[in-house]
Protein backbone atom coordinates (compact mmCIF):
# COMPACT_ATOMS: atom_id res chain seq x y z
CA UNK A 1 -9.30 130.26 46.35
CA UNK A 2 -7.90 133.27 44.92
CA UNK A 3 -3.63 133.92 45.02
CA UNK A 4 -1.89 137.68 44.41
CA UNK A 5 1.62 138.52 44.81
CA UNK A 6 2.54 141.13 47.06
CA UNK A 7 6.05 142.46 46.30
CA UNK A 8 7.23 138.48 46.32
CA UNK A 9 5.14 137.89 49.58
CA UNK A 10 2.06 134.95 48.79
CA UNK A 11 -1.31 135.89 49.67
CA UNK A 12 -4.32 133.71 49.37
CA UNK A 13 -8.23 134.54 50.00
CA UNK A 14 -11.33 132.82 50.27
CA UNK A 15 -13.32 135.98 48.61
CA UNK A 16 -11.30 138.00 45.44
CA UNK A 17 -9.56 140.94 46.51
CA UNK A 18 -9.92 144.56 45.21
CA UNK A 19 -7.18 146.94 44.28
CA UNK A 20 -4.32 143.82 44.98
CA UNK A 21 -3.77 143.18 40.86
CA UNK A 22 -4.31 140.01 38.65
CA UNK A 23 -4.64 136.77 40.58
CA UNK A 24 -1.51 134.28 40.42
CA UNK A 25 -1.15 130.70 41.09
CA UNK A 26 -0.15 128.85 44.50
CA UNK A 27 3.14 130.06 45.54
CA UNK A 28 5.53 127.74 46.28
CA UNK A 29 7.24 130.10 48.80
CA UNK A 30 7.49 128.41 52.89
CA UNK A 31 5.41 131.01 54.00
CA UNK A 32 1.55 131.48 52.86
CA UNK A 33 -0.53 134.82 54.18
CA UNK A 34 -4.45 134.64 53.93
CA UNK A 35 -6.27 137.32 53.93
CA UNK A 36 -9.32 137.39 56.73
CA UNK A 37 -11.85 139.51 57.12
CA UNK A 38 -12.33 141.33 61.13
CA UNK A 39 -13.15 144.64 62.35
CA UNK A 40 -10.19 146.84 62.51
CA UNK A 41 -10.13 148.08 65.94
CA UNK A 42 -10.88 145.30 68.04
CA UNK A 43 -9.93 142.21 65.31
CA UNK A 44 -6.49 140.74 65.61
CA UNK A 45 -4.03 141.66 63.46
CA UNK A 46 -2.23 138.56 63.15
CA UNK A 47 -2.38 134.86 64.09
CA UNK A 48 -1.09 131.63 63.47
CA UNK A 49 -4.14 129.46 61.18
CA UNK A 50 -4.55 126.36 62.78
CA UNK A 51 -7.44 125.00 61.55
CA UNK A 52 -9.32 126.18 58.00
CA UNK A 53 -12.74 127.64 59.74
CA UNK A 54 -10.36 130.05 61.81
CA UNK A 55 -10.23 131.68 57.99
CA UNK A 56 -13.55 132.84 58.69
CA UNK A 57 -13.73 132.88 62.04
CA UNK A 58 -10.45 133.73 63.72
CA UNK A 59 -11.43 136.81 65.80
CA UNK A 60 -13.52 135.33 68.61
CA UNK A 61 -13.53 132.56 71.10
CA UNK A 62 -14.36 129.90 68.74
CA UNK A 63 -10.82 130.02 67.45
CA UNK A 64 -10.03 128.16 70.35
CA UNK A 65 -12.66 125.27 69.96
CA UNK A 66 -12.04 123.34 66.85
CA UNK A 67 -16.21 122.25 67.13
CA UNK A 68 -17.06 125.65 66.99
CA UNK A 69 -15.86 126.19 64.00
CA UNK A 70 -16.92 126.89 60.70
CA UNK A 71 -16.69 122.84 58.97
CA UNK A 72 -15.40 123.36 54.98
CA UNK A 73 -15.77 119.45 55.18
CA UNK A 74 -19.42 119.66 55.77
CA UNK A 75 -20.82 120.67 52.79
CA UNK A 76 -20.50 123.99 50.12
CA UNK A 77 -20.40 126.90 52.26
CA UNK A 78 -20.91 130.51 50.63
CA UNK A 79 -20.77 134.21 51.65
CA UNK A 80 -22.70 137.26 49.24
CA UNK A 81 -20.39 140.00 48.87
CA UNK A 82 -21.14 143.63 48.92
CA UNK A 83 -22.07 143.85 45.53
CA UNK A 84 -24.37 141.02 45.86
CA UNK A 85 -22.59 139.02 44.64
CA UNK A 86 -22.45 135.06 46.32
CA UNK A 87 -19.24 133.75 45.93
CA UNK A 88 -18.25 129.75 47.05
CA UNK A 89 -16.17 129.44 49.81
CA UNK A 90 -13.35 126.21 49.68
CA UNK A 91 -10.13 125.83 51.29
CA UNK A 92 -8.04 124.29 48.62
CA UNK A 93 -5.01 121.33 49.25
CA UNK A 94 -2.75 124.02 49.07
CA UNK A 95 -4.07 125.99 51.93
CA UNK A 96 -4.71 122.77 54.12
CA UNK A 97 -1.31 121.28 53.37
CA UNK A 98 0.09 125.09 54.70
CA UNK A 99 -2.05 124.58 57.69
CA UNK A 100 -0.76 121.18 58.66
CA UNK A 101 2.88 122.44 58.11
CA UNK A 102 2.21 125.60 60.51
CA UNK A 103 3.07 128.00 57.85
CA UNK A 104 -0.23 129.62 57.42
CA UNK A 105 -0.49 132.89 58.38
CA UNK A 106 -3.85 134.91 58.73
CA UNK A 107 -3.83 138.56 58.42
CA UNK A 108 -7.37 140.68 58.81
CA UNK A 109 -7.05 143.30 56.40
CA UNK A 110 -9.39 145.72 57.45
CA UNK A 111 -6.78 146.64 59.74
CA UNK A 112 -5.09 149.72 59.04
CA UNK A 113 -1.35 148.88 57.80
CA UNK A 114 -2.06 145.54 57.42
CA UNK A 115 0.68 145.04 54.41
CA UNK A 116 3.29 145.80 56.69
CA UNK A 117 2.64 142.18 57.78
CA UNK A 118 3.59 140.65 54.61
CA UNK A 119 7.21 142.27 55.25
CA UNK A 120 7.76 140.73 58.72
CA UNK A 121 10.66 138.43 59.09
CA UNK A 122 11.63 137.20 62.38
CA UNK A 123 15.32 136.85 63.64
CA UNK A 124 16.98 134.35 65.35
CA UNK A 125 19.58 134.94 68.23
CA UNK A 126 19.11 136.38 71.35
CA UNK A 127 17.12 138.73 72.06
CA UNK A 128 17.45 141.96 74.37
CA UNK A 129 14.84 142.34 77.13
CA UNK A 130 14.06 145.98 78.62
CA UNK A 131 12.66 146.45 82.36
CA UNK A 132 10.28 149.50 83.37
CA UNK A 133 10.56 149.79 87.32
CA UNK A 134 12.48 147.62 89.26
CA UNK A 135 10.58 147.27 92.52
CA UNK A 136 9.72 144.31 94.31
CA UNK A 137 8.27 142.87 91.56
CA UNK A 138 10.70 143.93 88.74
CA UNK A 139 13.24 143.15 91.03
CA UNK A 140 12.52 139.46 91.15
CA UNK A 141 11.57 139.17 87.80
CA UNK A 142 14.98 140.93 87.03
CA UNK A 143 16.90 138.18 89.40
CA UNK A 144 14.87 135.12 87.58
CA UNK A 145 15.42 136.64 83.82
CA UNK A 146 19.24 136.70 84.80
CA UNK A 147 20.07 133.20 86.18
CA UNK A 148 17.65 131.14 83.50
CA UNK A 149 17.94 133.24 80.31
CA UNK A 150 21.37 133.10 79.49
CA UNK A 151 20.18 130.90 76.31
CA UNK A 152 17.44 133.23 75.23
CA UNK A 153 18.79 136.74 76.35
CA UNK A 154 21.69 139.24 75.05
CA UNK A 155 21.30 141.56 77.93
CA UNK A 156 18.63 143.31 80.29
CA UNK A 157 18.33 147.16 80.44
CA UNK A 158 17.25 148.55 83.39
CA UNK A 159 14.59 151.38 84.12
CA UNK A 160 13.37 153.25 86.99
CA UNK A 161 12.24 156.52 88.38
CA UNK A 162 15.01 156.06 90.88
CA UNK A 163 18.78 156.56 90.24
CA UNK A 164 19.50 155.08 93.02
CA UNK A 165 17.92 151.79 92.70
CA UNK A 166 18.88 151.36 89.53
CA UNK A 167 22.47 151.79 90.49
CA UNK A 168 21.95 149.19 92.90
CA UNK A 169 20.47 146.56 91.00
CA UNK A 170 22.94 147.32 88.01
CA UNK A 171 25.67 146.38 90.81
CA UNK A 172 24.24 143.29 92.55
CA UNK A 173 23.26 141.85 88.90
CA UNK A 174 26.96 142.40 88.16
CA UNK A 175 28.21 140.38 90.89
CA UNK A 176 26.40 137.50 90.10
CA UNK A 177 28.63 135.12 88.18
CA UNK A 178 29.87 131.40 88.06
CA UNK A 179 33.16 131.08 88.59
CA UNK A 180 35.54 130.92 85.30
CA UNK A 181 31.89 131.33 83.01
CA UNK A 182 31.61 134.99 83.60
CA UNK A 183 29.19 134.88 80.40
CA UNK A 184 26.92 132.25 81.23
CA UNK A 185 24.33 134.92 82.15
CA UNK A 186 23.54 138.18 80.47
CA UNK A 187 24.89 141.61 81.22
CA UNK A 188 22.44 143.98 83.10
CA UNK A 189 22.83 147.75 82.67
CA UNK A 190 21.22 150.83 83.41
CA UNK A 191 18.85 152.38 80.06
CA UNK A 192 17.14 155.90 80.01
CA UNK A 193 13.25 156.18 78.94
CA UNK A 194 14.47 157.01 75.75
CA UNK A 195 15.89 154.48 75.20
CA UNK A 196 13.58 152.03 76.50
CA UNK A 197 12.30 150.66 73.40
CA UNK A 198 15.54 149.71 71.68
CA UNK A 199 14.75 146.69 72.52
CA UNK A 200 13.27 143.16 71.16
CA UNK A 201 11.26 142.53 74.84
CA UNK A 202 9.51 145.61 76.51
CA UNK A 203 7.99 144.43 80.23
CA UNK A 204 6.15 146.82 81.93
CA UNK A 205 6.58 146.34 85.53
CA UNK A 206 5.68 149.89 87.15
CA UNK A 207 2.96 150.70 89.52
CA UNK A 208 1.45 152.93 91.84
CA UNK A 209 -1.06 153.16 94.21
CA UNK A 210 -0.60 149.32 95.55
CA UNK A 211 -3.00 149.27 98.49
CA UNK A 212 -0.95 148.19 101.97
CA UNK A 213 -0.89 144.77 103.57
CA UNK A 214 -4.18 144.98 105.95
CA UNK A 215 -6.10 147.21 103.81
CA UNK A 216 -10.06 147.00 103.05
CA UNK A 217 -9.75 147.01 99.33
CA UNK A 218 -11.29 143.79 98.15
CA UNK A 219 -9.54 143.91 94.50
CA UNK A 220 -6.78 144.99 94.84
CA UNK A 221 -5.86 144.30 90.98
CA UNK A 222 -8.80 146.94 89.91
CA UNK A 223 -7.82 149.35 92.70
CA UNK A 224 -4.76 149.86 90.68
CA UNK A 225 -6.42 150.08 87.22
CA UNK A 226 -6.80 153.91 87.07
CA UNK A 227 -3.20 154.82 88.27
CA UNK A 228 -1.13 152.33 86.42
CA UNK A 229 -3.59 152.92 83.08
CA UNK A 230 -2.05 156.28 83.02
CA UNK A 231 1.77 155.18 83.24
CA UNK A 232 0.85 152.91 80.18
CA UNK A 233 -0.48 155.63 78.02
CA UNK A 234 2.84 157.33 78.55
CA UNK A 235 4.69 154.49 77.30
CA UNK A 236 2.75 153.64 74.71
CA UNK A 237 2.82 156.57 73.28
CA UNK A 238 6.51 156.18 73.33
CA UNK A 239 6.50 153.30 71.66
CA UNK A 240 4.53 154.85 69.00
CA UNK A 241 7.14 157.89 68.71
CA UNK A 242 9.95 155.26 68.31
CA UNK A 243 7.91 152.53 65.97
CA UNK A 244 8.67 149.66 68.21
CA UNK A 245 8.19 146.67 66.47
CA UNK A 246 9.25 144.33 69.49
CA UNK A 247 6.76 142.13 72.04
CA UNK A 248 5.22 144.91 74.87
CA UNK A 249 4.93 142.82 78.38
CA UNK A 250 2.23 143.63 80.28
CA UNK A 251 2.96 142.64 84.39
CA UNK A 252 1.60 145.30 86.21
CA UNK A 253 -1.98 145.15 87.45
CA UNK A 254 -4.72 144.63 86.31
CA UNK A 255 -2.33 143.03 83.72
CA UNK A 256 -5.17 142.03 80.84
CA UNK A 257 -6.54 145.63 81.50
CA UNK A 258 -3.26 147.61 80.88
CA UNK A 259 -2.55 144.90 77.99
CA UNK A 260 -5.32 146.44 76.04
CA UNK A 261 -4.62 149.71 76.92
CA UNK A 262 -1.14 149.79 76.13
CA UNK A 263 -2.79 148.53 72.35
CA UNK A 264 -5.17 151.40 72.28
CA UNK A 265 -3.18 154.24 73.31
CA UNK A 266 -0.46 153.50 70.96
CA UNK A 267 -3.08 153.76 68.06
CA UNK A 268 -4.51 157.02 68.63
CA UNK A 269 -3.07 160.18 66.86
CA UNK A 270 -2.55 163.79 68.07
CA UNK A 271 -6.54 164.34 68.20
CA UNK A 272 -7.50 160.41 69.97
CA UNK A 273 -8.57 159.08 66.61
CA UNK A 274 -7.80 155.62 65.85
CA UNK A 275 -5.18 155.44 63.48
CA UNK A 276 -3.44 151.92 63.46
CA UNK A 277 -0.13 153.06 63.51
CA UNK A 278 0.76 152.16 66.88
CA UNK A 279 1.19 148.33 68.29
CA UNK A 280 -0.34 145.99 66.63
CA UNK A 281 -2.23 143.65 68.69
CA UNK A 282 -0.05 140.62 68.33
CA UNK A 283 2.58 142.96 69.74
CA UNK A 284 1.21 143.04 73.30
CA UNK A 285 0.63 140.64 75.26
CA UNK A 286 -0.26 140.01 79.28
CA UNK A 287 1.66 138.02 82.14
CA UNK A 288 -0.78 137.44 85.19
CA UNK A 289 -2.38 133.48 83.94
CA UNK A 290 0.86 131.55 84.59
CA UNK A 291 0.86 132.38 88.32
CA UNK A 292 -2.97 131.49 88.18
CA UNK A 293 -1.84 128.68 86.98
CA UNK A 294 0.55 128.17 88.96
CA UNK A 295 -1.72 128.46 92.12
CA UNK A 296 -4.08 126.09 91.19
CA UNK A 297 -1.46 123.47 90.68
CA UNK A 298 -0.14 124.16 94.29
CA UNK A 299 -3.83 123.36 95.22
CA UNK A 300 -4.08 120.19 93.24
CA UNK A 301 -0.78 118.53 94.76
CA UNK A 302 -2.42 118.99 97.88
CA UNK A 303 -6.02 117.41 97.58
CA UNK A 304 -6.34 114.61 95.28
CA UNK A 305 -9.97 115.23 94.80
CA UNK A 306 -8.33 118.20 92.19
CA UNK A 307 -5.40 115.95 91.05
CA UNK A 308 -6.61 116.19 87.60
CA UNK A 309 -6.06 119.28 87.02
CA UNK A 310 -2.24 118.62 87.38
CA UNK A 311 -2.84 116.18 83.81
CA UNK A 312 -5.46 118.03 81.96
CA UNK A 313 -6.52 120.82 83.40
CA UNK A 314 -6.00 124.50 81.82
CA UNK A 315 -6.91 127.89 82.88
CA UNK A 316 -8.86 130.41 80.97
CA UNK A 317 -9.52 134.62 81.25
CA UNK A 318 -7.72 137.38 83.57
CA UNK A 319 -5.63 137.76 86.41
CA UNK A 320 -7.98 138.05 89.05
CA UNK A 321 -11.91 138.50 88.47
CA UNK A 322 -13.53 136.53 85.33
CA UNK A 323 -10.63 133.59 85.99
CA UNK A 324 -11.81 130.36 85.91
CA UNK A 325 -9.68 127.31 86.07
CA UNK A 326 -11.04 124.12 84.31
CA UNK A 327 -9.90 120.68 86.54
CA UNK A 328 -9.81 118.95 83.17
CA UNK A 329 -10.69 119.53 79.22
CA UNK A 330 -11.12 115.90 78.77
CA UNK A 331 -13.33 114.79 81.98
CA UNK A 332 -14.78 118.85 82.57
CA UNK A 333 -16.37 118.77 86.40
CA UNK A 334 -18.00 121.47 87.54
CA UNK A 335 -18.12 121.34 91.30
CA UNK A 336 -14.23 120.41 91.20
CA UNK A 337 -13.86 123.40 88.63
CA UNK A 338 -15.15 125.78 90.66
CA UNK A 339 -13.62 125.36 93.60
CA UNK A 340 -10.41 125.65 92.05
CA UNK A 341 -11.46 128.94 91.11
CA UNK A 342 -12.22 129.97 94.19
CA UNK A 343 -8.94 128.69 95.77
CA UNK A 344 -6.75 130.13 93.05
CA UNK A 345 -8.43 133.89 93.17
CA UNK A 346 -8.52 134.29 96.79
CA UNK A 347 -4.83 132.61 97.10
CA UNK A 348 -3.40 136.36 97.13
CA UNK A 349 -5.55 137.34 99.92
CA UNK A 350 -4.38 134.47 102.00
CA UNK A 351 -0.89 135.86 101.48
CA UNK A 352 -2.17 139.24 102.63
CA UNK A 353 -3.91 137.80 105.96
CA UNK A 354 -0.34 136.15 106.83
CA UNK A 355 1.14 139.37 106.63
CA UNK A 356 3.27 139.88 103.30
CA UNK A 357 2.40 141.61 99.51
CA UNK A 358 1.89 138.13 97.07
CA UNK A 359 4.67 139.11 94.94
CA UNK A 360 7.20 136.71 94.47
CA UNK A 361 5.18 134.03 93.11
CA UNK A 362 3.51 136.59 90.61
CA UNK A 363 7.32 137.88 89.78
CA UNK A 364 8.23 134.49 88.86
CA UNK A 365 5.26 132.54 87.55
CA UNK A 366 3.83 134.80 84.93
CA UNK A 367 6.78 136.62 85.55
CA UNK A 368 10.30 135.46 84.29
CA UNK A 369 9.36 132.01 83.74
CA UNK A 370 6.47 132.68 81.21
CA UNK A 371 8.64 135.54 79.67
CA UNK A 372 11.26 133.04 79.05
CA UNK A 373 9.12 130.11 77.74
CA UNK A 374 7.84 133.28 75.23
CA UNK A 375 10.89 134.15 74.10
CA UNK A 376 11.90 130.06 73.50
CA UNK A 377 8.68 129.89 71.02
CA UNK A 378 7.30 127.04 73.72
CA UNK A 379 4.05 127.04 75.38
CA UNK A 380 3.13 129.28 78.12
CA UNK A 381 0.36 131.01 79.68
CA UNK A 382 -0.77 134.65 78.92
CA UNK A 383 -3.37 137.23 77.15
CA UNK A 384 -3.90 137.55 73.74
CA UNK A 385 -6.15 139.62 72.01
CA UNK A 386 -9.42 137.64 71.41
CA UNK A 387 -12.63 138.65 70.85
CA UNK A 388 -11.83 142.51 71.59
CA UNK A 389 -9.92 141.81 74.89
CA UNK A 390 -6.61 140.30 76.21
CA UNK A 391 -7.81 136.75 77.19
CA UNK A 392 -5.72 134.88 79.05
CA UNK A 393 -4.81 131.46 77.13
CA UNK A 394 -2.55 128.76 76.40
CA UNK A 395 -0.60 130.54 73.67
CA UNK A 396 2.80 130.45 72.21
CA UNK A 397 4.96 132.26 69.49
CA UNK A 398 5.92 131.10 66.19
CA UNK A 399 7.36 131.92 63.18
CA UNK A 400 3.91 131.61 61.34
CA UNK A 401 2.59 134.35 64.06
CA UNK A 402 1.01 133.77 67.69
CA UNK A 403 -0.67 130.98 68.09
CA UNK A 404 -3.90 130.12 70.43
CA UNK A 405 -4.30 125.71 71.62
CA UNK A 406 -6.97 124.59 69.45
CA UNK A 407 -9.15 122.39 71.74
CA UNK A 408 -11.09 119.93 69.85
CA UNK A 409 -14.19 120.35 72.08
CA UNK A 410 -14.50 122.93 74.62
CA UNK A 411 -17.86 121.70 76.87
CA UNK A 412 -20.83 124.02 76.81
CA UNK A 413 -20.27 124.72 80.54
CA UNK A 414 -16.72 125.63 80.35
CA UNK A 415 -16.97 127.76 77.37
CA UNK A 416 -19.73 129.31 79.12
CA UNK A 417 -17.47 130.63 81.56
CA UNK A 418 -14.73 131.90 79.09
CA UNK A 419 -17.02 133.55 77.28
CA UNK A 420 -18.42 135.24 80.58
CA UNK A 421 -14.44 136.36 81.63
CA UNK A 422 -14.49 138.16 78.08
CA UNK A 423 -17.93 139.90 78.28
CA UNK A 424 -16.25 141.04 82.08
CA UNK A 425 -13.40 142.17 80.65
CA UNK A 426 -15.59 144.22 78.12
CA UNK A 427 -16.97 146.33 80.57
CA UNK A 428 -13.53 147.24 82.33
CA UNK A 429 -12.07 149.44 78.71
């Protein structure tokens, strides 16, 4: 493998690297950065490595099956460069040792920027969380971020077209208190647009154009696409202006959708060109799986026939059309699989038929609770770019970058399916 030093940061590749001076040994630094190679619009920028083949192939959704993987243990493996060149590919002990320690992380540098990475430091302490619209939604997300992130969170800003509700929620919030630990939970105030992105957490909660309790739209997620899609481009373009360099939420729907838009729109200059100087796309991510989740777990305490999803199952893709839940990645059924599907997609529309918007469960699931379980580095559900789309995953944060659950086999059937909730998702930006 070949080693440069980048202004004291320790990069390793698999192929020698142009323009990056002499090669050095193995650093001896915590931190390791490989180079990868990935288109640089729709690659990621960054990820945790987890397994040596995701060195070659990190990008797509065989980063997420460890059998689908390129296998350095199976024999010499080889790529011809441009020149023509064919160069031997080997992870060395030094590489695999940074691997197992979860300090490895992979950077595709065909991305615009891309050295900007080997600068990034992350800081411990609390962080400060930012809310865009505080409406049904943002208000119960608001109410769940304030009584269970006292540990995590510094204080919430508040954000909404409204004066007056902003007013009010900065004045209930206030009242809520233990008594004699008035700082057990964080301090919620009022913030302007402008200053919306001084901030380590952005969530995006606005929305218009919700259809009403009793209406004939049949997806209701994609009815909203159009309307909210334009909100985002505001904001992201915001974020550009102020060079945020904290996580952007996505909650609104279609939540995988906006996720990707809020990535694109931030990267375009004055003319629409792709420029990479926006959000990188490690630096948005989507909240809509964990109340998928969630739903099909309220449907497998209830029938034991889908019990095992409660053990080992997981759920893959978007929030709403393209989901599919898997009963188990160990014992993978079908049949049960997909009617867990069905249950868990349709679940909002039940809540419509009784009368009410599905909100709070949405507010809370992939709401607050996954926000929180992001910002304590644990495991949670949401989308990450994969395979040129926010996919929803099991994912979680770390200092070595975001990291994707590395099945060790991912059955042709299932996969099948993910792969058919990206190639959706494909068609929608």
């Amino acid at each position: 493998m070949y080693y440069y030093d980048i202004n004291g940061a320790a990069l390793v590749s698999l192929v020698p690297l142009e323009g990056l001076g002499p090669e050095t040994e193995p650093s001896g630094s915590w931190r390791l950065f490989a180079a990868v190679p990935g288109d640089p619009v729709l690659g990621r920028g960054s990820f945790k490595a987890t397994h040596p083949g995701q060195l070659l192939a990190g990008h797509g959704l065989e980063a997420l099956d460890a059998s689908r993987l390129p296998d350095f243990d199976g024999g010499p493996t080889s790529v011809m460069l441009s020149n023509g060149t064919v160069v031997p590919l080997e992870v060395d002990e030094n590489v695999r040792q940074a691997i197992a320690d979860g300090r490895l992380t992979a950077i595709n540098t065909a991305r615009p920027g891309w050295e900007e990475i080997l600068k990034w430091s992350t800081h411990s302490g609390k962080k400060r969380v930012n809310i865009l619209a505080i409406g049904d939604v943002g208000s119960t997300l608001l109410t769940g971020l304030k009584l269970l992130g006292g540990d995590v969170i510094s204080s919430i800003g508040i954000c909404d077209l409204s004066d007056q509700i902003t007013a009010r929620w900065e004045f209930e919030m206030g009242q809520i208190n233990l008594p004699w630990n008035y700082g057990m939970f964080p301090e919620v105030e009022v913030v302007s647009p402008e200053n919306l992105f001084d901030c380590d957490m952005f969530v995006f909660v606005a929305s218009k154009g919700i259809p009403p309790v009793g209406s004939q739209v049949k997806d209701v997620r994609m009815a909203q696409f159009e309307a909210n899609a334009g909100i985002v481009r505001h904001y992201a373009r915001l974020a550009r202006e102020k060079k945020f360099q904290g996580l952007w939420c996505a909650v609104s729907d279609p939540v995988d959708p906006l996720a990707k838009t809020a990535y694109l729109e931030s990267n375009r200059d004055e003319n629409g060109a792709f420029d990479g100087k926006g959000l990188r796309p490690e630096q948005v991510q989507g909240f809509g799986l964990g109340v998928m989740n969630a739903r099909a777990a309220y449907f497998a305490k209830r029938d034991e026939k889908l019990a095992s999803f409660l053990t080992e199952g997981r759920s893959f893709g978007p929030h709403g059309t393209g989901l599919w839940i898997a009963n188990s990645v160990e014992r993978y059924d079908e049949e049960i699989s997909q009617e867990l599907t069905r249950l868990t997609v349709t679940a909002n529309l039940k809540m419509r038929e009784i009368g009410f918007k599905p909100y709070v469960a949405p507010a809370l699931s992939s709401g607050a609770l996954s926000l929180l379980l992001t910002l304590r580095g644990e495991w949670h559900c949401g989308s990450v770019f994969l395979d040129g789309v926010y996919m929803g995953v099991k994912n979680r944060y770390t200092p070595a970058g975001v990291e994707t659950e590395l099945l060790p086999r991912i059955p042709d059937e299932l996969f099948g399916h993910i792969r058919e909730a990206a190639e959706h998702l494909k068609t929608i930006i």
